[in-house]
Each structure stands twice: as structure tokens, then as C-alpha cells.
C-alpha atoms as a PDB file:
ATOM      1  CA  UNK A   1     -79.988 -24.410  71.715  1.00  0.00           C
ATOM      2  CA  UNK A   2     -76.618 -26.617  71.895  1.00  0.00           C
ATOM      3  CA  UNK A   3     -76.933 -29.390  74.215  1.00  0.00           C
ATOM      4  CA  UNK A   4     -73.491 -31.736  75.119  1.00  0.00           C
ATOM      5  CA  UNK A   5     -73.617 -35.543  75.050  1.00  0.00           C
ATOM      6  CA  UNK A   6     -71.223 -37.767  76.209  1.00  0.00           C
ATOM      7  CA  UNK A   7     -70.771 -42.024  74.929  1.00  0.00           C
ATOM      8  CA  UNK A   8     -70.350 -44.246  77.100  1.00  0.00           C
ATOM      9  CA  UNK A   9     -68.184 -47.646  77.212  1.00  0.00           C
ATOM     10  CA  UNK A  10     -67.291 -49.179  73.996  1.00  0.00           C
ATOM     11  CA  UNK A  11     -66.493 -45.919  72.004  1.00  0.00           C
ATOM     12  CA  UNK A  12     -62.923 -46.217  73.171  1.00  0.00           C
ATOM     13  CA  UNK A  13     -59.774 -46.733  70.308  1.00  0.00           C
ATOM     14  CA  UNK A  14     -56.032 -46.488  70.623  1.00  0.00           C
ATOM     15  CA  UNK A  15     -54.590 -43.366  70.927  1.00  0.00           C
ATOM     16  CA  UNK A  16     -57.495 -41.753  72.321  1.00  0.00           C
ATOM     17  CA  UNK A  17     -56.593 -38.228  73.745  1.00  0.00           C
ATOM     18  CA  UNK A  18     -53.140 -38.086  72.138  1.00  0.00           C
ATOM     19  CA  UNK A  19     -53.448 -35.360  70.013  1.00  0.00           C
ATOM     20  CA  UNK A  20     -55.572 -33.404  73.284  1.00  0.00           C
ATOM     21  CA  UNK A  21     -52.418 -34.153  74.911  1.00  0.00           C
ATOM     22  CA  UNK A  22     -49.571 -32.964  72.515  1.00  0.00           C
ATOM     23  CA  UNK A  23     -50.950 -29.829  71.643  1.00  0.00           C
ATOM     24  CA  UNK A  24     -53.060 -28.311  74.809  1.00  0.00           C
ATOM     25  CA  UNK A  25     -51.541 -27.266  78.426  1.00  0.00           C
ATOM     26  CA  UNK A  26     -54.699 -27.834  79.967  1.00  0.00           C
ATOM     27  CA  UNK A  27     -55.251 -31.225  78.347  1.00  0.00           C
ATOM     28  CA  UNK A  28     -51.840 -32.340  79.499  1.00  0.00           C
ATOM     29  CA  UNK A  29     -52.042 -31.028  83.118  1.00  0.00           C
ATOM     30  CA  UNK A  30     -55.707 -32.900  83.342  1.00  0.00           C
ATOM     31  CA  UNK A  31     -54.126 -36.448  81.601  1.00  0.00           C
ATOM     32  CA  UNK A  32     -51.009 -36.081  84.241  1.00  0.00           C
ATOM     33  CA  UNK A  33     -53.046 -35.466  87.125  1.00  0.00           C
ATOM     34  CA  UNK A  34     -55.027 -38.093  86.068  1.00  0.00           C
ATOM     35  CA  UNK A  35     -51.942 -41.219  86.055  1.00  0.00           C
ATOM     36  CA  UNK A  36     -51.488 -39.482  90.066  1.00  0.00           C
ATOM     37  CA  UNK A  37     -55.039 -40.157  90.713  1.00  0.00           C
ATOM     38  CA  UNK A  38     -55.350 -43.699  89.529  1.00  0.00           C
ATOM     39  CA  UNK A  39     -52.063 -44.903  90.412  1.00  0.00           C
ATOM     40  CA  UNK A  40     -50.965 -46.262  86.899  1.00  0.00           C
ATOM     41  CA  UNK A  41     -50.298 -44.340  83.756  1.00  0.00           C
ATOM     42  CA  UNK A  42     -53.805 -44.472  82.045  1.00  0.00           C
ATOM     43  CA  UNK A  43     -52.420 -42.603  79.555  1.00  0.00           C
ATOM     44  CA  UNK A  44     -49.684 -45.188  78.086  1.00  0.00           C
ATOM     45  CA  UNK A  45     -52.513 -47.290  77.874  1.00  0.00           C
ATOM     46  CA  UNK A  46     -54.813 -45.141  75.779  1.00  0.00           C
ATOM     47  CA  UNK A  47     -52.075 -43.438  73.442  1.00  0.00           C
ATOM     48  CA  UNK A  48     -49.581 -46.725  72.412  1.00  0.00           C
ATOM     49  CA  UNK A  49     -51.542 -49.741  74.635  1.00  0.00           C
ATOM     50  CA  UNK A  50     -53.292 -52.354  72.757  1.00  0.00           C
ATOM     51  CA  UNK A  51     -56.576 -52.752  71.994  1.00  0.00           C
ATOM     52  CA  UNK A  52     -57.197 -55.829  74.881  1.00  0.00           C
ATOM     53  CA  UNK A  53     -55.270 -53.563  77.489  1.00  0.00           C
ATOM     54  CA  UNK A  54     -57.934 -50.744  76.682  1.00  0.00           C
ATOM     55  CA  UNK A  55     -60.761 -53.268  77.209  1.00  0.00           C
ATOM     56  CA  UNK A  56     -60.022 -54.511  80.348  1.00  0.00           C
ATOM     57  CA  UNK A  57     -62.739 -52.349  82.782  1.00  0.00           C
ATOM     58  CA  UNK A  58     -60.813 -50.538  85.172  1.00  0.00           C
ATOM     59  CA  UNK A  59     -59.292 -48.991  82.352  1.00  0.00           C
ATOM     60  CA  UNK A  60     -61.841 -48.349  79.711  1.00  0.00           C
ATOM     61  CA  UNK A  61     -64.079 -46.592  81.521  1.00  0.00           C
ATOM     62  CA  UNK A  62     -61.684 -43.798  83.284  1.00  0.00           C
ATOM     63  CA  UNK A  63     -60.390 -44.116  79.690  1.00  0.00           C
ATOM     64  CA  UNK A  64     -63.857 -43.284  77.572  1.00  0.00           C
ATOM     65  CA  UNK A  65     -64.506 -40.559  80.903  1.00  0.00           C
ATOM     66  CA  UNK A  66     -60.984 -38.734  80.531  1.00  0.00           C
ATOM     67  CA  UNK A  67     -61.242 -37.855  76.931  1.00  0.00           C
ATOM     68  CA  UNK A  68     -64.870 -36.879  77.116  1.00  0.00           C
ATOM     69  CA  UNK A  69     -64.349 -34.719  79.490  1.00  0.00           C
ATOM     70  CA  UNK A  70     -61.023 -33.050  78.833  1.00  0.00           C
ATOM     71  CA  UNK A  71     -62.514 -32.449  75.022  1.00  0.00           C
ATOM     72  CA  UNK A  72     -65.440 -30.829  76.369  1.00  0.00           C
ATOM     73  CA  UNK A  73     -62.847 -28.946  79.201  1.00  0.00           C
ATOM     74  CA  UNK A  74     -60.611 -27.612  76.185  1.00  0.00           C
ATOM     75  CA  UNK A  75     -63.284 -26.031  74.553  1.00  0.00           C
ATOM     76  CA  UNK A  76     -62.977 -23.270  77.325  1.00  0.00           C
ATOM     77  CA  UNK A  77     -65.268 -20.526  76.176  1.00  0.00           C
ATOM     78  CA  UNK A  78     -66.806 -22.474  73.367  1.00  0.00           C
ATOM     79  CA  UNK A  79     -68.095 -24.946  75.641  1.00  0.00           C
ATOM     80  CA  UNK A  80     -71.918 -23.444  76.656  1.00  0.00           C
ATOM     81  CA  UNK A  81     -73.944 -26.041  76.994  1.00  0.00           C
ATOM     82  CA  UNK A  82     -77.880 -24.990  77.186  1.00  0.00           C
ATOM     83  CA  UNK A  83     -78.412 -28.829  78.244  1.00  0.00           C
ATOM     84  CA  UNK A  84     -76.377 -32.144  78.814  1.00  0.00           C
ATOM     85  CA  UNK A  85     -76.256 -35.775  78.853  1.00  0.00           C
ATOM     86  CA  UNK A  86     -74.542 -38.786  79.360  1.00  0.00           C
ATOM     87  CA  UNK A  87     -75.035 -42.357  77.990  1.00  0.00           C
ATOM     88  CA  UNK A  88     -74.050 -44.707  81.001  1.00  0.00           C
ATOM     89  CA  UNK A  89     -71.020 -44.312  81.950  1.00  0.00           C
ATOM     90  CA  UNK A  90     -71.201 -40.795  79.987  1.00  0.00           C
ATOM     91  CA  UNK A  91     -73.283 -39.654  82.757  1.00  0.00           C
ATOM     92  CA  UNK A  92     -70.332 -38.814  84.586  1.00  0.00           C
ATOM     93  CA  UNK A  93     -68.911 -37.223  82.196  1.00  0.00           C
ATOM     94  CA  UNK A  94     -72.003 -34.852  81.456  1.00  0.00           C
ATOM     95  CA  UNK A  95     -71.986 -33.868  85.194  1.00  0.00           C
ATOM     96  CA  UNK A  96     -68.414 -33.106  85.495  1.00  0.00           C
ATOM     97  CA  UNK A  97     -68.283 -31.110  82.133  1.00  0.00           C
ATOM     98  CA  UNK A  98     -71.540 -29.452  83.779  1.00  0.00           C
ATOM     99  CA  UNK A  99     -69.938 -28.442  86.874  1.00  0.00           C
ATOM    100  CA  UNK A 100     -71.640 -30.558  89.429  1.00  0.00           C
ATOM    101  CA  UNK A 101     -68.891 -32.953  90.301  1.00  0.00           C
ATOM    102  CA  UNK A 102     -65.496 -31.833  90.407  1.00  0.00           C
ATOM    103  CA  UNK A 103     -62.410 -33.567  87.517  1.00  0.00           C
ATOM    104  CA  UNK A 104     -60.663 -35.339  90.412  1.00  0.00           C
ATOM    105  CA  UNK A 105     -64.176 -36.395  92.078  1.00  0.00           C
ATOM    106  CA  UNK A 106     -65.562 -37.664  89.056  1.00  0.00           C
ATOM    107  CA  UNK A 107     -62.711 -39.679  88.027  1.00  0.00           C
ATOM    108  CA  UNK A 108     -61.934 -41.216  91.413  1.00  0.00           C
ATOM    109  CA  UNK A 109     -65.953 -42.227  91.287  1.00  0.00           C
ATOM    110  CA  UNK A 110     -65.832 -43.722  88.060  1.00  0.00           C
ATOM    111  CA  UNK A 111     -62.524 -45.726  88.753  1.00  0.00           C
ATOM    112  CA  UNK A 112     -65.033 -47.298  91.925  1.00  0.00           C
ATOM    113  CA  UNK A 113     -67.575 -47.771  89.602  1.00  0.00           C
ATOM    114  CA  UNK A 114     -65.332 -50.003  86.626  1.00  0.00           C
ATOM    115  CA  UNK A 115     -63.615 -51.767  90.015  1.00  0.00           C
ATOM    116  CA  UNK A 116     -67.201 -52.943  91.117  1.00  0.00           C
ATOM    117  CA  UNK A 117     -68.675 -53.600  88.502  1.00  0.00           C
ATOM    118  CA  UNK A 118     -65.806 -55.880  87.727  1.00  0.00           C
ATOM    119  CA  UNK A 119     -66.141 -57.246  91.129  1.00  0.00           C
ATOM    120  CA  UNK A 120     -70.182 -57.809  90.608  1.00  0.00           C
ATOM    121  CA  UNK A 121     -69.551 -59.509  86.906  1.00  0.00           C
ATOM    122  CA  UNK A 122     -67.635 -62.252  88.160  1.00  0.00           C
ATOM    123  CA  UNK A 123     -69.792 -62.988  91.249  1.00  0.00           C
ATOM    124  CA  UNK A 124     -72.966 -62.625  89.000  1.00  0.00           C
ATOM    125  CA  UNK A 125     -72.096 -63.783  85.401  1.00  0.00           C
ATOM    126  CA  UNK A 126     -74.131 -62.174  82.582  1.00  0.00           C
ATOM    127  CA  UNK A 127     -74.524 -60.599  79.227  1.00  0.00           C
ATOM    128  CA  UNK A 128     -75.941 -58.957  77.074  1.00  0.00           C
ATOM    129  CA  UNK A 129     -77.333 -58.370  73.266  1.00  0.00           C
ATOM    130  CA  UNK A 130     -78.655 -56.151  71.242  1.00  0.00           C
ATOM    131  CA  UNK A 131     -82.012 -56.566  69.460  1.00  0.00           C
ATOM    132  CA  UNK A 132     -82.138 -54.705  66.170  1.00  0.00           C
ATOM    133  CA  UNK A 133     -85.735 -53.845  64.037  1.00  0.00           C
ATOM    134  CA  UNK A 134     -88.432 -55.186  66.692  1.00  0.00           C
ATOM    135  CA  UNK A 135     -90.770 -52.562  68.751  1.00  0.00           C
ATOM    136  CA  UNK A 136     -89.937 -51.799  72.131  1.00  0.00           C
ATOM    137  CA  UNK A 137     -92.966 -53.444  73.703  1.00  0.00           C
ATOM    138  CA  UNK A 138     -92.265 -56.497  72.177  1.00  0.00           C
ATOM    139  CA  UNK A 139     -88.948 -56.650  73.187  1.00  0.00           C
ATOM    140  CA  UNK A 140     -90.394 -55.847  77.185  1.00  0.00           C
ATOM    141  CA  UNK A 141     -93.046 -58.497  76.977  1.00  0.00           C
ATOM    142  CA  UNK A 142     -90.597 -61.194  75.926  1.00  0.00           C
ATOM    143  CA  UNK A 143     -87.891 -60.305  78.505  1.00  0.00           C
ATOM    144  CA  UNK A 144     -90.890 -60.169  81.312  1.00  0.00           C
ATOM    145  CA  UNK A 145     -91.737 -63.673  79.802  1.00  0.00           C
ATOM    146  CA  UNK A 146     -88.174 -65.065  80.340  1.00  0.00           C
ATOM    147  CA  UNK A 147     -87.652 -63.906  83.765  1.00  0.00           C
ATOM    148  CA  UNK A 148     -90.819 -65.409  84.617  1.00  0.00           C
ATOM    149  CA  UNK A 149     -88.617 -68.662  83.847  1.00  0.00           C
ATOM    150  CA  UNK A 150     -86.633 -68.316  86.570  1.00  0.00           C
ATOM    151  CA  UNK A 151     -84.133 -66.217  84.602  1.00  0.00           C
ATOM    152  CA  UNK A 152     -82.854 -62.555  84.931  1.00  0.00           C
ATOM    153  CA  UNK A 153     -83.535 -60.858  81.199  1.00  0.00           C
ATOM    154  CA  UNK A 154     -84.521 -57.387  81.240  1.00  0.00           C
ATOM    155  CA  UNK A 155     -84.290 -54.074  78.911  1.00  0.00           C
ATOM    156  CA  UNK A 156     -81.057 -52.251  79.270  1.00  0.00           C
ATOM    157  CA  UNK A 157     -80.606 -49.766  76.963  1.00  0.00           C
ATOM    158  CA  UNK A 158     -83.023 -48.109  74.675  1.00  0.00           C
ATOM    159  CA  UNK A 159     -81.036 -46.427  72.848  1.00  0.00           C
ATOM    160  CA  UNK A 160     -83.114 -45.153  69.612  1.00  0.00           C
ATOM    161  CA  UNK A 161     -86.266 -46.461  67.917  1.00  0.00           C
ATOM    162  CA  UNK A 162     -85.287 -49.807  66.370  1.00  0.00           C
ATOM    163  CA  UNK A 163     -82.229 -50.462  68.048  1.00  0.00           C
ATOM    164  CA  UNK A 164     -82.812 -52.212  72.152  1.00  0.00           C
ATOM    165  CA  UNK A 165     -79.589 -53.677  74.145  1.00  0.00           C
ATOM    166  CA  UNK A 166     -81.046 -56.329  76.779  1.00  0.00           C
ATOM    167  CA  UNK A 167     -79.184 -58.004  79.654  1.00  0.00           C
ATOM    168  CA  UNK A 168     -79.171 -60.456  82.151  1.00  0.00           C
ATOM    169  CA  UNK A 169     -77.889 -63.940  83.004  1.00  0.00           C
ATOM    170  CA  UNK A 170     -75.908 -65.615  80.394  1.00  0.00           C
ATOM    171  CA  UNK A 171     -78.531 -68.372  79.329  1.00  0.00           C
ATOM    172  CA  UNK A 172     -81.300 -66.087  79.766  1.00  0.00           C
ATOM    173  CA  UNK A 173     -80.071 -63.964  77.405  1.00  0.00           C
ATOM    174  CA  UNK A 174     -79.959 -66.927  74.596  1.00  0.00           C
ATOM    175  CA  UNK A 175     -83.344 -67.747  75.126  1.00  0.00           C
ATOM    176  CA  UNK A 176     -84.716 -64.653  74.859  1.00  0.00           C
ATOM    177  CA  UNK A 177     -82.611 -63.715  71.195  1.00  0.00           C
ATOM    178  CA  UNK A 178     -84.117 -67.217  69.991  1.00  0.00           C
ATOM    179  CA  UNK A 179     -87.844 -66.013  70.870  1.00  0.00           C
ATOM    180  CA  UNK A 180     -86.949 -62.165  69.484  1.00  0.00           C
ATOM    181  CA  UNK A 181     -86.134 -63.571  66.208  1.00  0.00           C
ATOM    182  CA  UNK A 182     -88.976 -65.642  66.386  1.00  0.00           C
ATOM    183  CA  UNK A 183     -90.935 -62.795  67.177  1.00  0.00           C
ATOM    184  CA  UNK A 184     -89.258 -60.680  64.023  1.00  0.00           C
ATOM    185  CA  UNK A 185     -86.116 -59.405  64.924  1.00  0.00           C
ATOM    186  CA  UNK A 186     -83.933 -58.392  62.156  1.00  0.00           C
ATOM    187  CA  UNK A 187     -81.195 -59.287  64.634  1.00  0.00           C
ATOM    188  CA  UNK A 188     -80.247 -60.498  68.343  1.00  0.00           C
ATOM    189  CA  UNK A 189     -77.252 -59.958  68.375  1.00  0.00           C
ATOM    190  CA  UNK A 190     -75.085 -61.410  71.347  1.00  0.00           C
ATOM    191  CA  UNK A 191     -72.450 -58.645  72.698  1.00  0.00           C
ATOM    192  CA  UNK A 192     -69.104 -58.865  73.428  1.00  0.00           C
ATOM    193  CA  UNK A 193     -69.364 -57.640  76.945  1.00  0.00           C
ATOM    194  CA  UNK A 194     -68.270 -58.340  80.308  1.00  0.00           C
ATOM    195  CA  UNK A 195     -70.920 -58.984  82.137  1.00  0.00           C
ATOM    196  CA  UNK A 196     -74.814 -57.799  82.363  1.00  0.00           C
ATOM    197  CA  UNK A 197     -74.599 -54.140  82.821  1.00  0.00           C
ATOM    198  CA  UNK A 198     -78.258 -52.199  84.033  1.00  0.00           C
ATOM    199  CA  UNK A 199     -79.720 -54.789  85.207  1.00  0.00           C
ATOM    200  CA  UNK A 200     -80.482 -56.411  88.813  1.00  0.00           C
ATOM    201  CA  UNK A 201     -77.465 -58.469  88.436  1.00  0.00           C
ATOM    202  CA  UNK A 202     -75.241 -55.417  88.994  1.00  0.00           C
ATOM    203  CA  UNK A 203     -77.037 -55.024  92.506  1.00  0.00           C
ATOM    204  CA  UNK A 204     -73.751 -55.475  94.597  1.00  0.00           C
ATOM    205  CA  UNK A 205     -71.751 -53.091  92.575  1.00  0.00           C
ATOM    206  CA  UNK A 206     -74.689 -50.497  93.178  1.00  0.00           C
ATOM    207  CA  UNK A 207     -74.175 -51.059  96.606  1.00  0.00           C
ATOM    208  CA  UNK A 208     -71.099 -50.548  96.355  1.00  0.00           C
ATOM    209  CA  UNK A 209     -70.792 -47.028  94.083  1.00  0.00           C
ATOM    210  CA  UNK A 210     -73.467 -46.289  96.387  1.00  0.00           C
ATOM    211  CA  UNK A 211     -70.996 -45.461  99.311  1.00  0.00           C
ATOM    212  CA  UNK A 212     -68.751 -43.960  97.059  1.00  0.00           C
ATOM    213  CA  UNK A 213     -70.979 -41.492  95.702  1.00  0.00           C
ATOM    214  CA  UNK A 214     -72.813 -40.174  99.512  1.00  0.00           C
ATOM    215  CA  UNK A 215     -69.234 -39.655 100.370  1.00  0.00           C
ATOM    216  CA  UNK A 216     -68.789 -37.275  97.528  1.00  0.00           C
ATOM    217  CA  UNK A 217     -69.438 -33.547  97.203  1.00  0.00           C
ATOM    218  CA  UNK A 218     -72.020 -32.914  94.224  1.00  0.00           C
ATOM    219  CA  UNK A 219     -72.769 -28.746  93.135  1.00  0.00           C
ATOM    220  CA  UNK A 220     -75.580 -27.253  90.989  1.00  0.00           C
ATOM    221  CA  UNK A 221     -74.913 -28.179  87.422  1.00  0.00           C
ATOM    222  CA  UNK A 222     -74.605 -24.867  84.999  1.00  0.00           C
ATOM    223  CA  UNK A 223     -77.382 -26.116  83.578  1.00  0.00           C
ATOM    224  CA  UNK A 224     -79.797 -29.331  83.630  1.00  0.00           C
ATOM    225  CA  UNK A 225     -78.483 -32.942  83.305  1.00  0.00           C
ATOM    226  CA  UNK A 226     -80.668 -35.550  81.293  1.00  0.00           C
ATOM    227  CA  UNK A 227     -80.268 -38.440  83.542  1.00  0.00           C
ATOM    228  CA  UNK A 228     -80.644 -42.117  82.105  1.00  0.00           C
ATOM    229  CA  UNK A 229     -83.148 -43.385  85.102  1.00  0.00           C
ATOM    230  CA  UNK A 230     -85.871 -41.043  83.798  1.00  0.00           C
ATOM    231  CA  UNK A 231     -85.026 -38.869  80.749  1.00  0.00           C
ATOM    232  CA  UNK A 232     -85.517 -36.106  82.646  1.00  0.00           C
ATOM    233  CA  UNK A 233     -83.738 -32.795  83.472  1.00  0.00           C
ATOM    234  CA  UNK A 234     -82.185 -32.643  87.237  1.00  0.00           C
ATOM    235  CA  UNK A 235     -79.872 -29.743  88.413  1.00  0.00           C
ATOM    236  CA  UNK A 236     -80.881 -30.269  92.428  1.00  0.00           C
ATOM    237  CA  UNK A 237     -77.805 -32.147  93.526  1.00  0.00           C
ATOM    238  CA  UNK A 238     -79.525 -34.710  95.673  1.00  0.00           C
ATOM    239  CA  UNK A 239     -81.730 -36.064  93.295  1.00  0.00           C
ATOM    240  CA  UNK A 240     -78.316 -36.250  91.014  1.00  0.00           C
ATOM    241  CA  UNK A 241     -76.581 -38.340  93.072  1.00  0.00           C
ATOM    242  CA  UNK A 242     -79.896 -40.623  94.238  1.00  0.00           C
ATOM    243  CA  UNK A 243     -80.115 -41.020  90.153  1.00  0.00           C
ATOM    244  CA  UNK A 244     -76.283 -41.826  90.015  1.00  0.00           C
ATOM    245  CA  UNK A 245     -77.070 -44.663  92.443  1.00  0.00           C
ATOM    246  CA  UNK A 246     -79.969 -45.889  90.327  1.00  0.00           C
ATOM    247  CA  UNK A 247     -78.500 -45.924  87.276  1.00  0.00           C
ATOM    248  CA  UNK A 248     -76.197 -49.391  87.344  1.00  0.00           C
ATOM    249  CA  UNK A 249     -79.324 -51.311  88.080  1.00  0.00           C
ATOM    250  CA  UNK A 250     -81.762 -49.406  85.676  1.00  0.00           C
ATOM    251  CA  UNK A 251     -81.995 -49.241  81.633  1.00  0.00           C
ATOM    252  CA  UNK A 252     -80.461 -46.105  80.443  1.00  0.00           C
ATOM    253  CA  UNK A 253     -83.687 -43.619  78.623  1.00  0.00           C
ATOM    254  CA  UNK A 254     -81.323 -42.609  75.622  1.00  0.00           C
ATOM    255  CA  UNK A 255     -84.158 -42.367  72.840  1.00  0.00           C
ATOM    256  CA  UNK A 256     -86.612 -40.143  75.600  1.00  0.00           C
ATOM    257  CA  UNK A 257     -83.871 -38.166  76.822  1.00  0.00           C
ATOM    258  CA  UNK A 258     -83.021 -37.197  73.365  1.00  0.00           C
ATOM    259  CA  UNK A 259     -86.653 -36.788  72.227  1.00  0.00           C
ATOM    260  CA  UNK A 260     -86.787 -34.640  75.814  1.00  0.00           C
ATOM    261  CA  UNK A 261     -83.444 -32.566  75.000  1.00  0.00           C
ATOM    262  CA  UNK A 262     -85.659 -31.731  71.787  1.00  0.00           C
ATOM    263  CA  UNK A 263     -89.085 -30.881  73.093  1.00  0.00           C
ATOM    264  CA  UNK A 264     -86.883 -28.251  75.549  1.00  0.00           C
ATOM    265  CA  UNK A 265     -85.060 -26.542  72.901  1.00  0.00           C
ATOM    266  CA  UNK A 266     -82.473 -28.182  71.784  1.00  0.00           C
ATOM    267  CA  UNK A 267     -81.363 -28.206  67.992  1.00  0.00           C
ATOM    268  CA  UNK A 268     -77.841 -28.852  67.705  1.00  0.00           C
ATOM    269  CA  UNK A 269     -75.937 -31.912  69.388  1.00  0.00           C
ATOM    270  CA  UNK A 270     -72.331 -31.827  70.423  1.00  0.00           C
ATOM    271  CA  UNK A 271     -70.875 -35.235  70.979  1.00  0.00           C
ATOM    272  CA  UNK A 272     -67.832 -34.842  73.261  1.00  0.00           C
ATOM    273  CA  UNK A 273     -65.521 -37.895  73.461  1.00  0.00           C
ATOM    274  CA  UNK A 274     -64.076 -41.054  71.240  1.00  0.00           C
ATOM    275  CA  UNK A 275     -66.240 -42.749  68.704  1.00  0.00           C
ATOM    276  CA  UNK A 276     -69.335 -41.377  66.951  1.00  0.00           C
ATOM    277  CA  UNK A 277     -72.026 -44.147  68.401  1.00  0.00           C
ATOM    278  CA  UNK A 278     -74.610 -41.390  69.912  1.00  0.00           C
ATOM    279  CA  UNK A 279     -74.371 -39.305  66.700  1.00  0.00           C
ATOM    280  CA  UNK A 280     -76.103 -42.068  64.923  1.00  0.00           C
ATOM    281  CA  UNK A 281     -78.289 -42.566  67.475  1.00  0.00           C
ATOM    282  CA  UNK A 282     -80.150 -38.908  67.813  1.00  0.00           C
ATOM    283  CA  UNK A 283     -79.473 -39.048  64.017  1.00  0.00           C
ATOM    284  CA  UNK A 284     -82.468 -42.115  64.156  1.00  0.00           C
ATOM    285  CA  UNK A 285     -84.221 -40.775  66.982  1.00  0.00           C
ATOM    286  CA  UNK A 286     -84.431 -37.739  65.055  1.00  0.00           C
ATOM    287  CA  UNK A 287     -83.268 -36.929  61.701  1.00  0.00           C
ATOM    288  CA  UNK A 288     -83.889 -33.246  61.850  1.00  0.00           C
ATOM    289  CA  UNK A 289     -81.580 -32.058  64.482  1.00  0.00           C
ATOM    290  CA  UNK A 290     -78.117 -31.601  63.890  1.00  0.00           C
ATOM    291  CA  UNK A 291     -75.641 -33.795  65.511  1.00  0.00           C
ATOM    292  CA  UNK A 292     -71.807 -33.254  65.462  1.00  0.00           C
ATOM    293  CA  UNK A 293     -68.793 -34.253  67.291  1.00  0.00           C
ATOM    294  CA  UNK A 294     -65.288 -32.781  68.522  1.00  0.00           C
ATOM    295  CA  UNK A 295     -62.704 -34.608  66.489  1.00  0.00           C
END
């Protein structure tokens, strides 16, 4: 069984979607419609921009989103997905690719999402790092021990065995990487990101995307999305968009949903989108399955 992931922010490069662009109709009708939708050509950006234009949040993410999707869209037939699944951001992508948000919806929801989540990373200022080689229980029990400081350090990520991103205030964040490596970590490694993504601290831009997404019209998915908040498959459309609402404030369940993609089937892993980051994850979460992307 083929199942369909999708990366999330971080994978992007320059001149992402070019080629898409130049040589398929559909591609270039979705990447026009697109610049109409967000007001500003997104695609001058991603084709000949820089790489600090690309990184700036309101356009990375409808960036990272409008490649996976219109790779996984320009597969036409080919693109039969027993199972999908999205890593953060890539959530949005799955359930567009999937059917159960529409191109335009999806896109206009994920250009609320980068605008507040901007908007909640400078009112709440945070980071976060990635903690390579130490078990996951560890890494919990020191985080719990942190915030019991006063701070806000929690588990963000879990992305495959080995490999946990944390997040949380910025000072927080230090202390805990000094007692991880203390503890054994190969590495805590501080990230170069904007602010402290799935965790409380992204409460007001949850509120926010919140409103965004009741307003919006979600369908039954051609087949079940993996959703970060609990691994699990969903195609009922209300617990979708409940778990789309969760999912800024909650650590995204990479390595279960992957080891749950597996237990239901699934052999063969199509990554659509820029970058190769959740290849090499499912590659250590399992090495057995096969794992391939779109370029």
C-alpha cells in the first residue's frame, strides 16, 4: 500500500516549483491562481527570490504548501494514495492532496496560519532545538523538570527514534540543552527558528487559526489522514478540523504515525514536496519500508 507524506517548514530552496511550472498547464494555472489569492507573486519569490526572502513566514509556508501540493496534484492518475500525512505544516497539504479541503481553502488557511504565528512569535518569544541520540522519556522528564522552573520547555516534535525537536521560551530552552547533554545527548542543538512552534506559547495564534478554520468548509478525505495530535487515522471531517486546531499547540506524532501508516498496510512512502527531510526520517523509524520522493 502507497501512502503520501508531505514536509513541513524548513524543506524549502530557491527555485522550488519552477520546473512544475514551465512544463505543466495544471501546475501553472494552480501557481497563478495562487499570486491572486495571496496578493503578491509567491512565485517570484520561490523561483529567482533569495534565500532570506523565502524564510520570512508568510512566505515559506504557502511556499513549502504550494509545491507539495501541486506535485502531488500533477501526478493526476498516478496519485492513489491508500493513506496520507503531513508533518506540521504538511498537514495541510496531506488534506488538500486528500480531498478534504479545497486548493484555494487550504492555501488561504495556511497564509492565516504563517500570519499568526508570526503575530504570536513576537508577542511570545521562543525557540527551539533539537536533541539528537537521547531516549524520548528522558528528553520528557527533563523538559517537565524545566517548566517546573517557571519556564515553558516542552516536546515538539518527535520525529523518529533518536532524533526529538523541543520548544519553548528562549532561556528555557538553554537550560534544558545544558541538562540533555548532561544527561547524554549526542547533541542539543539550538535551531534557527522563529519562534517556539507546538508548544503553549503559540496559544494566541491557535486562537486565532481557530476562527479561520470553523469558517471553512472541510469534505471526507479519499482516504484516512494521519494527523500529528494523535498518530491516528481521521477521515470524519469534524474531528479533522478540531485536530487542525490542536495541532499549533501540540507536538507533532511523526515516528507513531509512521510506525501506524505501517501496522495498516503501508509499504511504500511517497514524499511529495521540496527537500528530502521525512525520507530520512521513516528511513530511521523504519528501515524496511521503502521511501521515495517526486523530484
Amino acid at each position: 500500500m502507497k501512502a503520501f507524506v508531505f514536509p513541513g517548514q524548513g524543506s524549502q530552496f530557491v527555485g522550488m516549483g519552477k520546473d512544475l511550472y514551465d512544463n505543466n498547464a495544471l501546475a501553472k494555472k494552480l501557481f497563478d491562481q495562487a499570486d491572486e489569492i495571496l496578493g503578491f507573486k509567491i512565485t517570484d519569490v520561490m523561483f529567482a527570490g533569495t534565500d532570506e526572502q523565502l524564510k520570512e513566514t508568510k512566505v515559506t509556508q504557502p511556499a513549502v504548501f504550494l509545491h507539495s501540493v501541486i506535485s502531488a496534484l500533477c501526478l493526476g492518475d498516478d496519485f492513489k494514495p491508500a493513506m496520507v500525512a503531513g508533518h506540521s505544516l504538511g498537514e495541510f497539504s496531506a488534506l488538500v492532496a486528500a480531498g478534504a479541503l479545497s486548493f484555494e481553502d487550504g492555501l488561504r488557511l495556511v497564509a492565516a496560519r504563517a500570519n499568526a504565528m508570526q503575530k504570536a512569535c513576537e508577542a511570545n518569544p521562543g525557540t527551539m532545538a533539537a536533541i539528537i541520540a537521547l531516549p524520548d522519556e528522558k528528553v520528557e522528564e527533563i523538559c517537565a523538570e524545566v517548566s517546573k522552573e517557571g519556564h515553558t520547555v516542552v516536546p515538539a516534535n518527535y520525529n523518529c527514534p533518536g532524533q526529538l525537536v523541543i520548544s519553548g521560551d528562549k532561556d528555557g530552552i538553554l537550560e534544558a540543552c545544558e541538562k540533555l547533554k548532561a544527561a547524554g545527548a549526542k547533541r542539543a542543538l539550538p535551531l534557527k527558528v522563529g519562534g517556539a512552534f507546538h508548544s503553549p506559547l503559540m496559544q494566541p495564534a491557535k486562537e486565532e487559526l481557530q476562527a479561520a478554520i470553523e469558517k471553512t468548509q472541510f469534505a471526507k478525505p479519499v482516504c484516512p489522514v494521519y494527523q500529528n495530535v494523535d498518530a491516528m487515522p481521521h477521515t470524519d471531517p469534524e474531528e479533522i478540523k478540531q485536530n487542525l486546531i490542536a495541532q499549533l499547540t501540540s507536538s507533532v506524532r511523526w515516528t507513531k504515525s509512521v510506525q501506524n501508516m505501517i501496522a495498516d498496510g503501508a509499504d511504500e512512502f511517497v514524499e511529495c514536496g521540496p527537500g528530502k527531510a521525512l525520507r530520512g526520517m521513516i528511513g530511521r523509524i523504519d528501515k524496511n519500508v521503502k521511501a521515495t520522493g517526486l523530484e
